[in-house]
Protein backbone atom coordinates (compact mmCIF):
# COMPACT_ATOMS: atom_id res chain seq x y z
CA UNK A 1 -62.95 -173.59 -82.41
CA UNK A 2 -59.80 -173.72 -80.42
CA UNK A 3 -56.52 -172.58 -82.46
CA UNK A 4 -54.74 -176.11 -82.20
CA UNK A 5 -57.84 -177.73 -84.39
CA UNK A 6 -58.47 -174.60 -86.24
CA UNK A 7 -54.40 -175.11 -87.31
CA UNK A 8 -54.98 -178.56 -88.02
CA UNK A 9 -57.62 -177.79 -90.16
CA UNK A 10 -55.30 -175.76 -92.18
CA UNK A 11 -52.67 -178.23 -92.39
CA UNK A 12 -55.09 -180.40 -93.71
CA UNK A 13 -56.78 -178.11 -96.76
CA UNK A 14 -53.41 -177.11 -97.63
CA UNK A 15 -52.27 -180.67 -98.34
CA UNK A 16 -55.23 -181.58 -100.25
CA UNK A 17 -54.77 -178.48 -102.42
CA UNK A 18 -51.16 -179.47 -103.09
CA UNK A 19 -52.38 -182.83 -104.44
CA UNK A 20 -54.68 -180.72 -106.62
CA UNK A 21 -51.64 -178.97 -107.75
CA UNK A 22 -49.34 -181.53 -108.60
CA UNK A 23 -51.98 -183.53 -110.49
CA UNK A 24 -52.48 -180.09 -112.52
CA UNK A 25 -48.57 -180.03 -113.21
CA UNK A 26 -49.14 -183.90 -113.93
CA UNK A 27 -51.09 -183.11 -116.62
CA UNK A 28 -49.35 -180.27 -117.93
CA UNK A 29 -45.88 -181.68 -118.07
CA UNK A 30 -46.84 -185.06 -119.25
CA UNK A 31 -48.81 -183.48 -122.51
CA UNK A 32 -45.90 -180.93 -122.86
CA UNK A 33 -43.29 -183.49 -122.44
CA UNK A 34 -41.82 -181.80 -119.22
CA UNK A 35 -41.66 -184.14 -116.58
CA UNK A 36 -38.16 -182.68 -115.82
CA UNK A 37 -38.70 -179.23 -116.14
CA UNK A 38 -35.08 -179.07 -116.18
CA UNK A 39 -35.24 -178.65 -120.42
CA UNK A 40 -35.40 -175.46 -123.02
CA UNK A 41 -38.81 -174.03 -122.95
CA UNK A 42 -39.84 -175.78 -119.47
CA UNK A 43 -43.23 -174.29 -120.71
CA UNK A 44 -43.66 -174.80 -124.29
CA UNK A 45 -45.19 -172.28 -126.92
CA UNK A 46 -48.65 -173.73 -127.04
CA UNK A 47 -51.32 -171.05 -127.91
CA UNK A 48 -52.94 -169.95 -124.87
CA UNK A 49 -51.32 -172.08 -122.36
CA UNK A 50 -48.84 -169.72 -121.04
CA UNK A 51 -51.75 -166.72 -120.43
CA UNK A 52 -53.63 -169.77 -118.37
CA UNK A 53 -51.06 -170.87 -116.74
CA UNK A 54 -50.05 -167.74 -115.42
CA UNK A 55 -53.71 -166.67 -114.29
CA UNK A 56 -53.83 -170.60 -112.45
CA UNK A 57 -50.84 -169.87 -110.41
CA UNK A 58 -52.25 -166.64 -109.56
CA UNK A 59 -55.52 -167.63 -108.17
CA UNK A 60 -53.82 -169.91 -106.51
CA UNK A 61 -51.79 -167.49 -104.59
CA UNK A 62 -55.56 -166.14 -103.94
CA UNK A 63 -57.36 -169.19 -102.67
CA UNK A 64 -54.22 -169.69 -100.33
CA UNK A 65 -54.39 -166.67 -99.01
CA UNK A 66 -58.07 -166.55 -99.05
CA UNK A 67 -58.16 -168.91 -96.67
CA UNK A 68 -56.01 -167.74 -94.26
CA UNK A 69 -57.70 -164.75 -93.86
CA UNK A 70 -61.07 -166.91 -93.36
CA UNK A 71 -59.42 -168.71 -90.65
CA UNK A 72 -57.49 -166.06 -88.30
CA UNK A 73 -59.52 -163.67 -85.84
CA UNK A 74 -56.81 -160.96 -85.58
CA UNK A 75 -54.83 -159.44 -89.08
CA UNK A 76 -51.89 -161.08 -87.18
CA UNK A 77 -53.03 -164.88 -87.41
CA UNK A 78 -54.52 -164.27 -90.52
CA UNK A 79 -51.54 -163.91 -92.65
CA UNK A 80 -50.43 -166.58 -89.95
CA UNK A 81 -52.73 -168.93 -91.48
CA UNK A 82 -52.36 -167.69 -95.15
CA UNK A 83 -48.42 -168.64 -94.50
CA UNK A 84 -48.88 -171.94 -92.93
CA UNK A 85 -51.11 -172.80 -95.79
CA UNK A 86 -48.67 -172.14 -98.33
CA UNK A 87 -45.64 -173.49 -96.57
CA UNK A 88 -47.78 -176.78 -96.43
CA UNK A 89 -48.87 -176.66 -99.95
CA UNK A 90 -45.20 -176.02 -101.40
CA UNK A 91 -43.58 -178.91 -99.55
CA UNK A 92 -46.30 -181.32 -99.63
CA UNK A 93 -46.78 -180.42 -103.78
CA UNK A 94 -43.18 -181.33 -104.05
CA UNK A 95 -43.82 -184.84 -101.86
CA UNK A 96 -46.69 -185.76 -104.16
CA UNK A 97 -45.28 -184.53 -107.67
CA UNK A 98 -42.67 -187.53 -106.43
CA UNK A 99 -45.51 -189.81 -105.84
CA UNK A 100 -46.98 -189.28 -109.03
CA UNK A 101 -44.00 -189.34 -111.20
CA UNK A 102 -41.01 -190.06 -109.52
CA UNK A 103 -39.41 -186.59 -110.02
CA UNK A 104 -37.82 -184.93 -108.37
CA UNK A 105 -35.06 -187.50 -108.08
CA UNK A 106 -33.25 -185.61 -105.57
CA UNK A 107 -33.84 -182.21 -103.60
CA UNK A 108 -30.80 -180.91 -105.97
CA UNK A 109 -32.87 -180.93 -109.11
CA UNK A 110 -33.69 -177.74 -110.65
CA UNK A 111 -37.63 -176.54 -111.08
CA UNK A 112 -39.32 -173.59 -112.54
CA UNK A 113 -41.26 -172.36 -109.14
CA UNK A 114 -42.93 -169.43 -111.34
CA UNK A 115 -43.43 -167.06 -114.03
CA UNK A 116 -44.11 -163.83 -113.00
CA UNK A 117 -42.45 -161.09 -114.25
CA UNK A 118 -39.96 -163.60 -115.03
CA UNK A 119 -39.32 -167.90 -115.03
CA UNK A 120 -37.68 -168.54 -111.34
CA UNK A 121 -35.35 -171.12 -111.23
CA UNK A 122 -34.01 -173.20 -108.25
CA UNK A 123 -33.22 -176.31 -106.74
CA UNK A 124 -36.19 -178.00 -104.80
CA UNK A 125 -35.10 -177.60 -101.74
CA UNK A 126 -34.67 -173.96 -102.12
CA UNK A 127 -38.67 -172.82 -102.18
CA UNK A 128 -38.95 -176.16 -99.92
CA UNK A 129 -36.82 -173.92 -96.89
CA UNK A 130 -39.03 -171.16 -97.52
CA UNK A 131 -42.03 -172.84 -97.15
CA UNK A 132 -40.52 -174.25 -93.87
CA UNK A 133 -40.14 -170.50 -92.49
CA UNK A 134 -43.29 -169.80 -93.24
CA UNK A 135 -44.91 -172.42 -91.64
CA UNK A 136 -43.03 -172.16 -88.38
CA UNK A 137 -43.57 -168.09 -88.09
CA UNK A 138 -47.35 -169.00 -89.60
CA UNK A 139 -47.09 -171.42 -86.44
CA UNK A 140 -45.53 -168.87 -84.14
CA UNK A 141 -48.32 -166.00 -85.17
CA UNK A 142 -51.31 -168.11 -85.19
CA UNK A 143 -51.14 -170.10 -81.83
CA UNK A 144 -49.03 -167.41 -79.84
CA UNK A 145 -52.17 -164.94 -80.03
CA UNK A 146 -52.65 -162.43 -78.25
CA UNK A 147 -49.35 -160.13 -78.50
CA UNK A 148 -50.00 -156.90 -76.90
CA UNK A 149 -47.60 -155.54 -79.39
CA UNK A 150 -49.00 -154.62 -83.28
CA UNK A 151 -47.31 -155.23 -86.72
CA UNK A 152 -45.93 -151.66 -86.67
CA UNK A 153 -43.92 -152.17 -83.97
CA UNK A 154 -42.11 -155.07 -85.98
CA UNK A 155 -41.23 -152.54 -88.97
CA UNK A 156 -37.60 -153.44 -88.43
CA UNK A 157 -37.96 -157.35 -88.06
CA UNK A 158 -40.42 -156.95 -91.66
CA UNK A 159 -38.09 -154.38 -93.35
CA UNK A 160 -34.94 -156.72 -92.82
CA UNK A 161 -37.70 -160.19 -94.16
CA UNK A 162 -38.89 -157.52 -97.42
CA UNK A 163 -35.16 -157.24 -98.17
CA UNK A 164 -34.27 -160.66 -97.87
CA UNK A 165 -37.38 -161.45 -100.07
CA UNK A 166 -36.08 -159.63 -102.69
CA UNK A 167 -32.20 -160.75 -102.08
CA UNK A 168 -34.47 -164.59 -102.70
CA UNK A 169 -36.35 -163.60 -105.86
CA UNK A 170 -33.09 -161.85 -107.32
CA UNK A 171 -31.18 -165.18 -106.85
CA UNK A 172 -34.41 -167.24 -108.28
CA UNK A 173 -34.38 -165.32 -111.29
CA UNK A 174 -30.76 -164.04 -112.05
CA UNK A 175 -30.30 -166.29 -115.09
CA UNK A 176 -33.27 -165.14 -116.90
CA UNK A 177 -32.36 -161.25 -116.00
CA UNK A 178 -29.04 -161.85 -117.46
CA UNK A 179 -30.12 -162.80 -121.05
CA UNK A 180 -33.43 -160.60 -120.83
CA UNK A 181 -31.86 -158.28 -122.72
CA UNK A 182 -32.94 -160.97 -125.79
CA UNK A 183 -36.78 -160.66 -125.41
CA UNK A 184 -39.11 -163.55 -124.65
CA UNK A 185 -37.18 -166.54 -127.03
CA UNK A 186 -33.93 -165.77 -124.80
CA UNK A 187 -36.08 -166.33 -121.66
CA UNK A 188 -37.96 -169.17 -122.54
CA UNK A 189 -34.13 -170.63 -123.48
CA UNK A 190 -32.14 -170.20 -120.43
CA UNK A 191 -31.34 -172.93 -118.30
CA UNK A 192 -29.30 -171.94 -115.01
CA UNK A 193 -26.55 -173.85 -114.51
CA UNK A 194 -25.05 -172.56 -110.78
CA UNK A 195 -27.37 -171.60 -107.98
CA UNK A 196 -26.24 -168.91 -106.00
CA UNK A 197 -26.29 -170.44 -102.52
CA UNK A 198 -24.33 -168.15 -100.22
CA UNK A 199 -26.58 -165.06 -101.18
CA UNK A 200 -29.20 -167.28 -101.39
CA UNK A 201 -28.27 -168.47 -97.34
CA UNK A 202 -28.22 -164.90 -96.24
CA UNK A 203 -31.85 -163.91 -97.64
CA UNK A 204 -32.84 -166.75 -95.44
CA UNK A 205 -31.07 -165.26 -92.39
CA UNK A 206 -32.87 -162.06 -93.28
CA UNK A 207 -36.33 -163.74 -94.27
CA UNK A 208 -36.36 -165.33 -90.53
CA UNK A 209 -36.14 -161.76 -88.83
CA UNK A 210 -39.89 -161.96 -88.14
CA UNK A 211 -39.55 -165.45 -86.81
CA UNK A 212 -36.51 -164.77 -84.19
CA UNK A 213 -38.77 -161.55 -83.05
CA UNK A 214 -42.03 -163.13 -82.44
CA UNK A 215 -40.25 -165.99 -80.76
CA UNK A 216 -38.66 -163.62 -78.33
CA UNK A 217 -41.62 -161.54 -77.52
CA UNK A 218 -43.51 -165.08 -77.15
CA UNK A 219 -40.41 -165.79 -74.51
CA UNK A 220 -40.73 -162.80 -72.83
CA UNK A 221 -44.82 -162.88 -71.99
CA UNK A 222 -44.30 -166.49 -70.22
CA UNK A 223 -42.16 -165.63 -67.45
CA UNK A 224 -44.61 -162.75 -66.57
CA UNK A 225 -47.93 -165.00 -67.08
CA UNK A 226 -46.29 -167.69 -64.70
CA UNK A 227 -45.48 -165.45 -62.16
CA UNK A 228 -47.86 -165.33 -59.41
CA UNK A 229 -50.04 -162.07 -58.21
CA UNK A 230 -48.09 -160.20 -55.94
CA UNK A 231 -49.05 -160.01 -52.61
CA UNK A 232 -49.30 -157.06 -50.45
């Protein structure tokens, strides 16, 4: 199968699995009362729901992943695929959650994005620019094969994206680190009020270090592969 249809494929599996996840939320929010997640306890104390809820978003961190690995025939276009199928599923979850229930009402509203070890909290369109990323260096990865070059050669371009990462998940979850200090009932209480946008803006810059370095290696092959042979 040739890597455009083989990405299209993708694109496709990730947007039906987002509509799988937003009915899910659906569900969940409109039994909890939580349409907005914006409210105290965005995930109420029901017995046994929050232990389920966690293991559900964790498989299906899995299955996206999962699938990327199915689909790529080098490690490189594997996690390729694994990101373009989450970018997909983020943004399109977020398109159909507004199809289903009319939230979010703008991309300025705040969500819960996830749990673990702690809630993260941010406006839509923060996870939505992440997503993005992924899907363009998912792009990049997946349909520039073959680089002569492997992922160790790239240590700098992934050590500046693992700090930026964390930079991103310390922003996410800086409210509920602050009052942690309470136990679980502080947690569960905390709603941010101020999202930290210039630190926020500069673990994108260092998130995209992967993406600026494959693009330029993907630069530099073309002028030699247009070239003609030398003649003697």
């Amino acid at each position: 199968m040739k890597e455009r249809k083989r990405w299209l494929l993708m694109v496709l599996f990730a947007i039906a699995m987002a509509w799988m996840e937003s009915a899910v939320v659906f569900y969940l929010r409109t039994l909890s009362n939580r349409i907005d997640p914006y409210q105290t306890e965005p995930l109420p104390p029901i017995a046994g729901l929050a232990s389920v809820e966690v293991v559900r978003e964790a498989a299906t961190l899995i299955m996206l992943w999962t699938v990327g690995m199915l689909a790529g025939k080098t490690w490189r276009s594997r996690w390729g695929y694994a990101a373009i199928a989450f970018g997909v599923w983020d943004i399109f979850y977020y398109v159909f959650l507004k199809v289903i229930t009319g939230w979010p009402n703008s991309l300025s509203d705040w969500d819960v994005l996830f749990l673990l070890p702690l809630p993260w909290w941010g406006p839509v369109l923060s996870p939505m620019l992440i997503a993005l990323m992924m899907i363009i260096w998912g792009t990049l990865a997946s349909l520039g094969e073959p680089f002569a070059h492997p992922f160790r050669s790239e240590w700098k371009a992934w050590l500046l994206n693992f700090l930026g990462i964390l930079l991103a998940l310390y922003v996410f979850m800086e409210d509920a680190l602050r009052v942690s200090g309470g136990g679980a009932d502080a947690v569960r209480a905390v709603l941010p009020v101020r999202f930290n946008w210039p630190i926020f803006i500069i673990a994108l810059g260092l998130m995209a270090a992967p993406i600026i370095h494959t693009t330029r290696k993907i630069r530099s092959r073309r002028p030699l592969e247009l070239s003609p042979n030398p003649t003697t």
